[in-house]
N, C-alpha and C. Protein backbone atom coordinates (compact mmCIF):
# COMPACT_ATOMS: atom_id res chain seq x y z
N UNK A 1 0.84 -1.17 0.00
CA UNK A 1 0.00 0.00 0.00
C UNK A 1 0.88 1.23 0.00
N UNK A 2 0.54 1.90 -0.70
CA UNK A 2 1.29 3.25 -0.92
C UNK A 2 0.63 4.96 -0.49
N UNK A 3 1.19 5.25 1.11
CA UNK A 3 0.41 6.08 1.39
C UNK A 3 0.81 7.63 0.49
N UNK A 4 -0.16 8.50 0.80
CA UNK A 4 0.25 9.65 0.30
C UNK A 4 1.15 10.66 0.65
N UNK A 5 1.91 11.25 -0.05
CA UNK A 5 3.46 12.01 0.29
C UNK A 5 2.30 13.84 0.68
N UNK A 6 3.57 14.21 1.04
CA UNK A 6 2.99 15.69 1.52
C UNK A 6 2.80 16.48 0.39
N UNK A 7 3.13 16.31 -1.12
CA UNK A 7 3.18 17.25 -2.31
C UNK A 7 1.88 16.63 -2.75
N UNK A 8 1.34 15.10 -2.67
CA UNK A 8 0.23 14.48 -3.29
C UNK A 8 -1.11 15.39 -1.83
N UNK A 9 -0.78 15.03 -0.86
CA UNK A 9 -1.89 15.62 0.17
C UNK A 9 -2.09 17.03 -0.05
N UNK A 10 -0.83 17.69 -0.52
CA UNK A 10 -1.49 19.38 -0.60
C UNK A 10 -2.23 20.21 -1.91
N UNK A 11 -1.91 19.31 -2.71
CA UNK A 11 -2.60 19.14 -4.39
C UNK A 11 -4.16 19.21 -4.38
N UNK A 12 -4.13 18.21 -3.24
CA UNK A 12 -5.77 17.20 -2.79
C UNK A 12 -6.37 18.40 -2.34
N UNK A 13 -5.39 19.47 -1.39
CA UNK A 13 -6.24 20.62 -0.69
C UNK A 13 -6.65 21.56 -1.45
N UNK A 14 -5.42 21.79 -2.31
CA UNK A 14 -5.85 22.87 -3.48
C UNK A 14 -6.65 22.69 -4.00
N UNK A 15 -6.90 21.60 -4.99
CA UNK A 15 -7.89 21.65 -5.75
C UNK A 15 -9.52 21.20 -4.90
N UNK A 16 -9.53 20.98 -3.72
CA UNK A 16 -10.54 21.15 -2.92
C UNK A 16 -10.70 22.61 -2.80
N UNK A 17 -9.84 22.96 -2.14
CA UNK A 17 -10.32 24.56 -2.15
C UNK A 17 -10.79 25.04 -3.26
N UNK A 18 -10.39 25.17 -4.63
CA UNK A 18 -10.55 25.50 -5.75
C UNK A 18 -11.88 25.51 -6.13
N UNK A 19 -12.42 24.30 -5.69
CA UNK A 19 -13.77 23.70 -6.17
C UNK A 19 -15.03 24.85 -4.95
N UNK A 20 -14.62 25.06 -4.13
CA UNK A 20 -15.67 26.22 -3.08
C UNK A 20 -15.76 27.38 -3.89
N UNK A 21 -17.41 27.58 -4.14
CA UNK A 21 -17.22 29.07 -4.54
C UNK A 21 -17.70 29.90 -3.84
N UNK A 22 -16.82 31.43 -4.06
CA UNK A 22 -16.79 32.45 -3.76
C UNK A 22 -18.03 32.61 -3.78
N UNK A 23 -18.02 34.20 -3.46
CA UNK A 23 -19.40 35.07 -3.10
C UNK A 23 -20.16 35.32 -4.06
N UNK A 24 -21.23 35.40 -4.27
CA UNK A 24 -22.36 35.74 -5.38
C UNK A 24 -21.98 36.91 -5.19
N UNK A 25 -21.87 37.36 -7.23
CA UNK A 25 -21.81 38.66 -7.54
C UNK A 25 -23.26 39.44 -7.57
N UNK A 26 -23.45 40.33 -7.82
CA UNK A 26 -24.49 41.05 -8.07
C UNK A 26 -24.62 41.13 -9.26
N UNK A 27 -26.32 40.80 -10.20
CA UNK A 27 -26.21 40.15 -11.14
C UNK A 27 -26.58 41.64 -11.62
N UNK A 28 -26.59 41.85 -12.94
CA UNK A 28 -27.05 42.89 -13.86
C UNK A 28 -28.68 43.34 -13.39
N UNK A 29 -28.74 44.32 -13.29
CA UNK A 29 -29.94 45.38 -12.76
C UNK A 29 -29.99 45.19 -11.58
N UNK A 30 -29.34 44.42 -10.67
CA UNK A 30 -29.55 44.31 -8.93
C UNK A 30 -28.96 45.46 -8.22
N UNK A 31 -29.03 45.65 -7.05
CA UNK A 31 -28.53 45.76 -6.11
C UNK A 31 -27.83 44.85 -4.93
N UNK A 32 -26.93 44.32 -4.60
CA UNK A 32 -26.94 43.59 -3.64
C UNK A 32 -26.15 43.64 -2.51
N UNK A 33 -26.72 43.72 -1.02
CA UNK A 33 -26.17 43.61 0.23
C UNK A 33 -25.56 42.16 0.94
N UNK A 34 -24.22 42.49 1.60
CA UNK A 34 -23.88 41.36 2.23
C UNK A 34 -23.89 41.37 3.78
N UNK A 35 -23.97 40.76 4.77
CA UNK A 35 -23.93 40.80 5.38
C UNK A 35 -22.70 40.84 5.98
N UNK A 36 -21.46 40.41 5.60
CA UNK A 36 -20.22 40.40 6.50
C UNK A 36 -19.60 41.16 5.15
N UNK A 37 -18.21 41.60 5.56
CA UNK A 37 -16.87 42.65 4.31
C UNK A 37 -16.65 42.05 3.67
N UNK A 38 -16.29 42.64 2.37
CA UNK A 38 -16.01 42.08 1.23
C UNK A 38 -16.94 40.98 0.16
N UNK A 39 -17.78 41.68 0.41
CA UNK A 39 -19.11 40.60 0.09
C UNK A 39 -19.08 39.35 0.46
N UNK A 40 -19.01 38.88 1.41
CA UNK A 40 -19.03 37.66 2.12
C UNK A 40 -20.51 37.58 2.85
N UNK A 41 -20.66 36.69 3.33
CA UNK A 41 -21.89 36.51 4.14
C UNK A 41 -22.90 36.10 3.15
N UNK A 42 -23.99 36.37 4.25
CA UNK A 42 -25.61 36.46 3.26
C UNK A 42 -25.76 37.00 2.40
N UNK A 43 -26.65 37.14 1.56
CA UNK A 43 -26.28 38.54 0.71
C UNK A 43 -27.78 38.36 0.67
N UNK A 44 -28.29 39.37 0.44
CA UNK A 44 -29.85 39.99 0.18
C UNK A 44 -29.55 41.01 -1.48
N UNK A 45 -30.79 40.88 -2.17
CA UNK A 45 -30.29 41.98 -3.33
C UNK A 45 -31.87 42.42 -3.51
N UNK A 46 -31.55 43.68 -4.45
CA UNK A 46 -32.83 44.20 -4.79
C UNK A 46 -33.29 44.68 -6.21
N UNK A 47 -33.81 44.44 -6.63
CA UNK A 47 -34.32 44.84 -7.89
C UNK A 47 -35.34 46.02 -8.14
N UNK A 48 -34.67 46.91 -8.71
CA UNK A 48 -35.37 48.47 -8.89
C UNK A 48 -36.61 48.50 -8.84
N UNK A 49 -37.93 49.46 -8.52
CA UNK A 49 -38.98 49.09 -8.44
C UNK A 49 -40.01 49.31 -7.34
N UNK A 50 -39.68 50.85 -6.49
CA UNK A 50 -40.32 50.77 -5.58
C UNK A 50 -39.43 50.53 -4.47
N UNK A 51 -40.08 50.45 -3.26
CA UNK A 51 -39.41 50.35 -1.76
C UNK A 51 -39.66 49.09 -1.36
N UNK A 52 -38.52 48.31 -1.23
CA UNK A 52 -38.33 46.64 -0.47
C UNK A 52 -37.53 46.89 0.85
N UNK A 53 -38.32 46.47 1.64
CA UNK A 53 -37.66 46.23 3.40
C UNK A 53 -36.35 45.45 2.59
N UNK A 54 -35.16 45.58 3.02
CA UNK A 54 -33.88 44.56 3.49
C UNK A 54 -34.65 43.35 4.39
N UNK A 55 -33.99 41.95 4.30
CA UNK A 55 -34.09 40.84 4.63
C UNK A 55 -32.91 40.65 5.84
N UNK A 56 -33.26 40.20 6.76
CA UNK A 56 -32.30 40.05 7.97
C UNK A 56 -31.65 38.55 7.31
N UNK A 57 -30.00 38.59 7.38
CA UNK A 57 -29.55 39.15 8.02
C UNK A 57 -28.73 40.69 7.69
N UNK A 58 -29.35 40.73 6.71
CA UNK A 58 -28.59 42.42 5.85
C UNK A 58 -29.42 43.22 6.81
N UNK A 59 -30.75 43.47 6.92
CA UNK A 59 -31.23 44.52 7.53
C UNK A 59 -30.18 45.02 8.88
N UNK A 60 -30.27 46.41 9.11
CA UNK A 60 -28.98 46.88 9.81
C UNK A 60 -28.00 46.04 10.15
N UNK A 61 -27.33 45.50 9.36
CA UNK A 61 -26.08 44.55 9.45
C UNK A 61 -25.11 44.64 8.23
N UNK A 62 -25.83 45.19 7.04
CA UNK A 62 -25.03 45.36 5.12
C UNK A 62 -23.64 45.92 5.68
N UNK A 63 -22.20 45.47 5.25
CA UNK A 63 -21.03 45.12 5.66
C UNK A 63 -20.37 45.48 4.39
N UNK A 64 -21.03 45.00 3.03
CA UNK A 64 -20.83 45.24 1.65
C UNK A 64 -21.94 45.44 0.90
N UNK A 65 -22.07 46.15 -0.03
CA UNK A 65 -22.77 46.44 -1.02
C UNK A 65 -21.94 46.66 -2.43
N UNK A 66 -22.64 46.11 -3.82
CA UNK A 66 -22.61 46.36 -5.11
C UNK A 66 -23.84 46.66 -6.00
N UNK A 67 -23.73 47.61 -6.47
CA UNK A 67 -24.87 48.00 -7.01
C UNK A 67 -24.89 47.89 -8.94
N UNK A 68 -25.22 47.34 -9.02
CA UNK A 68 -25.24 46.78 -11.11
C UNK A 68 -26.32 47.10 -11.52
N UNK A 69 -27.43 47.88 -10.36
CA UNK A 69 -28.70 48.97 -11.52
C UNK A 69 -28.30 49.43 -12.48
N UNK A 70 -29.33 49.54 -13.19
CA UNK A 70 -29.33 50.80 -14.62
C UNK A 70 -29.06 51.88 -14.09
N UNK A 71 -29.60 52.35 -13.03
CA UNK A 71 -29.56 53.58 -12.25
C UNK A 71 -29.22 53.57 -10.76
N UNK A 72 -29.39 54.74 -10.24
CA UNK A 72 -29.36 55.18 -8.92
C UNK A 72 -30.65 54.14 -8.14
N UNK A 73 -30.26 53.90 -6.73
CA UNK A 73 -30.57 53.19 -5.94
C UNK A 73 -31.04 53.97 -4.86
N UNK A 74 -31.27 53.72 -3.63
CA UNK A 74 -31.14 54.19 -2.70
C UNK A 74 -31.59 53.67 -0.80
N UNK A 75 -30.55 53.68 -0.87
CA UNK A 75 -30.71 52.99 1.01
C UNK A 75 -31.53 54.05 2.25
N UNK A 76 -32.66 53.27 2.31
CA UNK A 76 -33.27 53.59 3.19
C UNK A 76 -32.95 53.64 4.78
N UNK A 77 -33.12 54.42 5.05
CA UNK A 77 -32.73 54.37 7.13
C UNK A 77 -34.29 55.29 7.58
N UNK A 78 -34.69 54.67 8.44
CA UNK A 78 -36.23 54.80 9.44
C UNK A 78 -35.23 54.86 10.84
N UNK A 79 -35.44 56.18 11.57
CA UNK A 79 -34.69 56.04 12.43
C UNK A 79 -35.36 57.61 13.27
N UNK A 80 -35.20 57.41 14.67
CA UNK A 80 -36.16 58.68 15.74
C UNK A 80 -35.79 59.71 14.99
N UNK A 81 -35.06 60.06 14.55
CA UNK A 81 -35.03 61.95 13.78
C UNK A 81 -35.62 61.77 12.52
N UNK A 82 -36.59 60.56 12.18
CA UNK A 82 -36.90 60.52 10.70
C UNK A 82 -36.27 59.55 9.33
N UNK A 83 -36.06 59.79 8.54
CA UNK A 83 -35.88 59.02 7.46
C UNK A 83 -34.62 59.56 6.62
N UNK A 84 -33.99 58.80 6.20
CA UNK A 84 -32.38 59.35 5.52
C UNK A 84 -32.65 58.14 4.49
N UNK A 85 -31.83 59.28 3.21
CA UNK A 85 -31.18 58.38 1.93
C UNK A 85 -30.02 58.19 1.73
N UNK A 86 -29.24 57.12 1.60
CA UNK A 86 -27.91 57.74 0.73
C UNK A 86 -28.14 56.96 -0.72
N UNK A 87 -27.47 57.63 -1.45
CA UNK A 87 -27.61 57.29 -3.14
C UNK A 87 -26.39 56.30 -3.40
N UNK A 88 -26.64 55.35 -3.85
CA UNK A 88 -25.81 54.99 -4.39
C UNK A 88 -25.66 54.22 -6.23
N UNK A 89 -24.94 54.94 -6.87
CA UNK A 89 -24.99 55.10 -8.22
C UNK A 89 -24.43 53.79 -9.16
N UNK A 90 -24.99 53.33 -10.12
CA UNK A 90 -24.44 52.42 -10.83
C UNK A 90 -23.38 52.27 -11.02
N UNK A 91 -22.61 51.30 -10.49
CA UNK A 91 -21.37 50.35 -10.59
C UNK A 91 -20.94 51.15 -9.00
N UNK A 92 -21.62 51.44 -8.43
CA UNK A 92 -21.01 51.86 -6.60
C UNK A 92 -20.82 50.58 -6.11
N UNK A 93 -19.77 50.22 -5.18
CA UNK A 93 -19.29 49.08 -4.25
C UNK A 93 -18.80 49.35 -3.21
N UNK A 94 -19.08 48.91 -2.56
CA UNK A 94 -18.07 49.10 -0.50
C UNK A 94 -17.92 47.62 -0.23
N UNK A 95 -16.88 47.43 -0.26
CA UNK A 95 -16.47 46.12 0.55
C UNK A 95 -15.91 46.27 2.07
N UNK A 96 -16.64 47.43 2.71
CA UNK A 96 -16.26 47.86 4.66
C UNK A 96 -17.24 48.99 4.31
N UNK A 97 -19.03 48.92 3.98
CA UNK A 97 -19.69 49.60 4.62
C UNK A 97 -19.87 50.16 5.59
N UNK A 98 -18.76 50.14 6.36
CA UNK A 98 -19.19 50.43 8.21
C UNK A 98 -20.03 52.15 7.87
N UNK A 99 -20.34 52.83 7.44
CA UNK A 99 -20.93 53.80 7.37
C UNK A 99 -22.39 53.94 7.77
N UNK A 100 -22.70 52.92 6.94
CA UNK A 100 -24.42 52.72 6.80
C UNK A 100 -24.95 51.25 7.18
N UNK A 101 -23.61 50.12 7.53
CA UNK A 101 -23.78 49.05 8.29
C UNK A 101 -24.91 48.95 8.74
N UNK A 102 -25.03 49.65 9.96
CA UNK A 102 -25.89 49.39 10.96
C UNK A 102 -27.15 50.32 10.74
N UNK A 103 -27.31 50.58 9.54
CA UNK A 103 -28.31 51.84 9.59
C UNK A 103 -29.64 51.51 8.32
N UNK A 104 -29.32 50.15 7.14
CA UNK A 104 -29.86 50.20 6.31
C UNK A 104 -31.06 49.48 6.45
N UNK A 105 -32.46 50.04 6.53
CA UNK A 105 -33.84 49.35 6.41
C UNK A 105 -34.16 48.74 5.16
N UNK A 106 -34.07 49.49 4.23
CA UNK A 106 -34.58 48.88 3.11
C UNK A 106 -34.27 50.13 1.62
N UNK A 107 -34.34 49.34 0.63
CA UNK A 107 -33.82 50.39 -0.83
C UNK A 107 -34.80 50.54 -1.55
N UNK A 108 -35.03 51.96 -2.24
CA UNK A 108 -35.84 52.25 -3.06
C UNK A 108 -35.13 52.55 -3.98
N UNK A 109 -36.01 52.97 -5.29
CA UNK A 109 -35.47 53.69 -6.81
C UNK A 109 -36.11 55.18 -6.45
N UNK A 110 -36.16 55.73 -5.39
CA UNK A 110 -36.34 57.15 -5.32
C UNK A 110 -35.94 57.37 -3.68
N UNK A 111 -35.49 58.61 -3.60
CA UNK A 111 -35.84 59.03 -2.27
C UNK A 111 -36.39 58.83 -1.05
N UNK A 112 -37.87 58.72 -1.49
CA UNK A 112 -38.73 58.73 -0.33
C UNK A 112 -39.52 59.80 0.36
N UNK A 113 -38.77 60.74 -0.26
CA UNK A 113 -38.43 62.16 0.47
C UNK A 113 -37.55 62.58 2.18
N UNK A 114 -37.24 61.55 2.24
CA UNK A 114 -36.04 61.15 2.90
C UNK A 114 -34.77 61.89 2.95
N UNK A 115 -34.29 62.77 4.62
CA UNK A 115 -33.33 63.26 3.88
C UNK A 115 -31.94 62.61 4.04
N UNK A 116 -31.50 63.38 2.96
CA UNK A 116 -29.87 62.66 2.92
C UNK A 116 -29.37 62.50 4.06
N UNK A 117 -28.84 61.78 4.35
CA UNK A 117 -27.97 61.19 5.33
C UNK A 117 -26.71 60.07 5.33
């Protein structure tokens, strides 16, 4: 019987690793939130169209965002002084949201009348 050498066992790891995939991109017209940096985690996405609550675990937790709309987006925050937008524009990405992390309810394709924040 011929066991395996340390160059045959680390081959075995690589191409194991190889085979795990990475993070879902954000597909064409989405929006999409991750829950942990660098788009890792959960990811929640949104499709233009009106105001969609965020899905926990993105709701105040988005860590990363990529945005592949046609257009402008916009992150909702519901919070005691009222309602805030920030815009974020086609082909925008944060891989260390800590800005709006903890702050995002849900995205619309308008305002809201919401102010910036």
């Amino acid at each position: 019987m011929r066991l395996p050498t340390a160059a045959t066992g680390v081959a075995a790891l690589v191409l194991a690793l190889s085979a795990v995939p990475g993070p879902a991109a954000a597909a064409p017209g989405q929006a999409c939130f991750w829950s942990g940096p660098g788009q890792t985690g959960q990811v929640w996405c949104y499709s233009p169209g009106g105001y969609t609550e965020a899905e926990p675990p993105v709701r105040r937790h988005a860590r990363s965002f990529d945005n592949r709309s046609a257009g402008s987006v916009y992150a909702i925050h519901f919070g005691d002084r009222g309602c805030f937008h920030r815009e974020l524009r086609t082909d925008d990405y944060d891989d260390d949201w800590t800005a709006w992390a903890a702050r995002l309810d849900g995205v619309s394709d308008s305002t809201m009348g919401c102010a910036q924040g």
